[in-house]
Protein backbone atom coordinates (compact mmCIF):
# COMPACT_ATOMS: atom_id res chain seq x y z
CA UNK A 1 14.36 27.48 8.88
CA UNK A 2 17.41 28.11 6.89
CA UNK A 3 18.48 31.14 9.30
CA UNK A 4 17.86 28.89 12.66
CA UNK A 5 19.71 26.03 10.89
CA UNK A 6 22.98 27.84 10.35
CA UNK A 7 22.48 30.03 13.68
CA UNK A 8 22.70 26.48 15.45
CA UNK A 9 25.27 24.96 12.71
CA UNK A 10 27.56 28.14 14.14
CA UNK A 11 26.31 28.01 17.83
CA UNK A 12 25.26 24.59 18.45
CA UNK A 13 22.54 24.04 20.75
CA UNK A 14 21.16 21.94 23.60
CA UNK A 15 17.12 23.11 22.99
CA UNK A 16 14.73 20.65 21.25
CA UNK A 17 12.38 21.90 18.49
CA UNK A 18 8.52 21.15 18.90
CA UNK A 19 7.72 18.92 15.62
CA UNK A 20 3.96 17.96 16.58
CA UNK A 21 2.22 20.85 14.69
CA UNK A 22 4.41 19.85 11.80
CA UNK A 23 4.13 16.35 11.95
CA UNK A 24 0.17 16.62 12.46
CA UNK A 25 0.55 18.54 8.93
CA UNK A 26 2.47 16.13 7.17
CA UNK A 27 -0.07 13.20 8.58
CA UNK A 28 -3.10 15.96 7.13
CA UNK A 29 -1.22 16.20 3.58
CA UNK A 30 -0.28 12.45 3.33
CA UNK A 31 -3.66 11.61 4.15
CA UNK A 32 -5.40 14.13 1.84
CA UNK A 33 -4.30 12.40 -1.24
CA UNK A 34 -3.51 16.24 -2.53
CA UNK A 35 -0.17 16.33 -2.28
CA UNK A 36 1.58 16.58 -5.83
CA UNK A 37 3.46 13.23 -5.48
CA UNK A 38 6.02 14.43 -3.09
CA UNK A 39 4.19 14.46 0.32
CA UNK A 40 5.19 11.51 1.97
CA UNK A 41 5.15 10.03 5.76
CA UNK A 42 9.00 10.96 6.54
CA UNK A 43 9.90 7.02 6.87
CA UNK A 44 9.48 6.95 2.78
CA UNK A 45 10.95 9.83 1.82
CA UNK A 46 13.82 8.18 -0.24
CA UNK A 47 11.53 5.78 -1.77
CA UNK A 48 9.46 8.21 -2.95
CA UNK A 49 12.38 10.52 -4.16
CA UNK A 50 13.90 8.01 -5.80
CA UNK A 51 10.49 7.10 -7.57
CA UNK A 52 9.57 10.54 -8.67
CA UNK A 53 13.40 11.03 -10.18
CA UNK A 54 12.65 7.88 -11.63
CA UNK A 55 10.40 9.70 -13.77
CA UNK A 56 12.48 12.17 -15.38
């Protein structure tokens, strides 16, 4: 991801990138329970960030 990132950061590009096989997997995790605290729907990301560092 890191190499397709900074190829596009350098290039730019027009093309969209297919998310629903990695959204379905984020939906599994989140919904598995199993995720180490970190796993979150994308919409509470900083909440949960900001929770876990929190913690520290």
């Amino acid at each position: 991801m890191e190499h397709f990132a900074g190829y596009v950061g350098r290039h730019g590009s027009n093309a969209t990138v297919a998310t629903g096989g990695l959204e379905a997997e984020i939906g599994r995790l989140v919904g598995s329970g199993n995720t180490g605290g970190l796993v979150c729907r994308p919409d509470q990301l900083a909440d949960r960030l900001h929770e876990l560092s929190c913690r520290s």
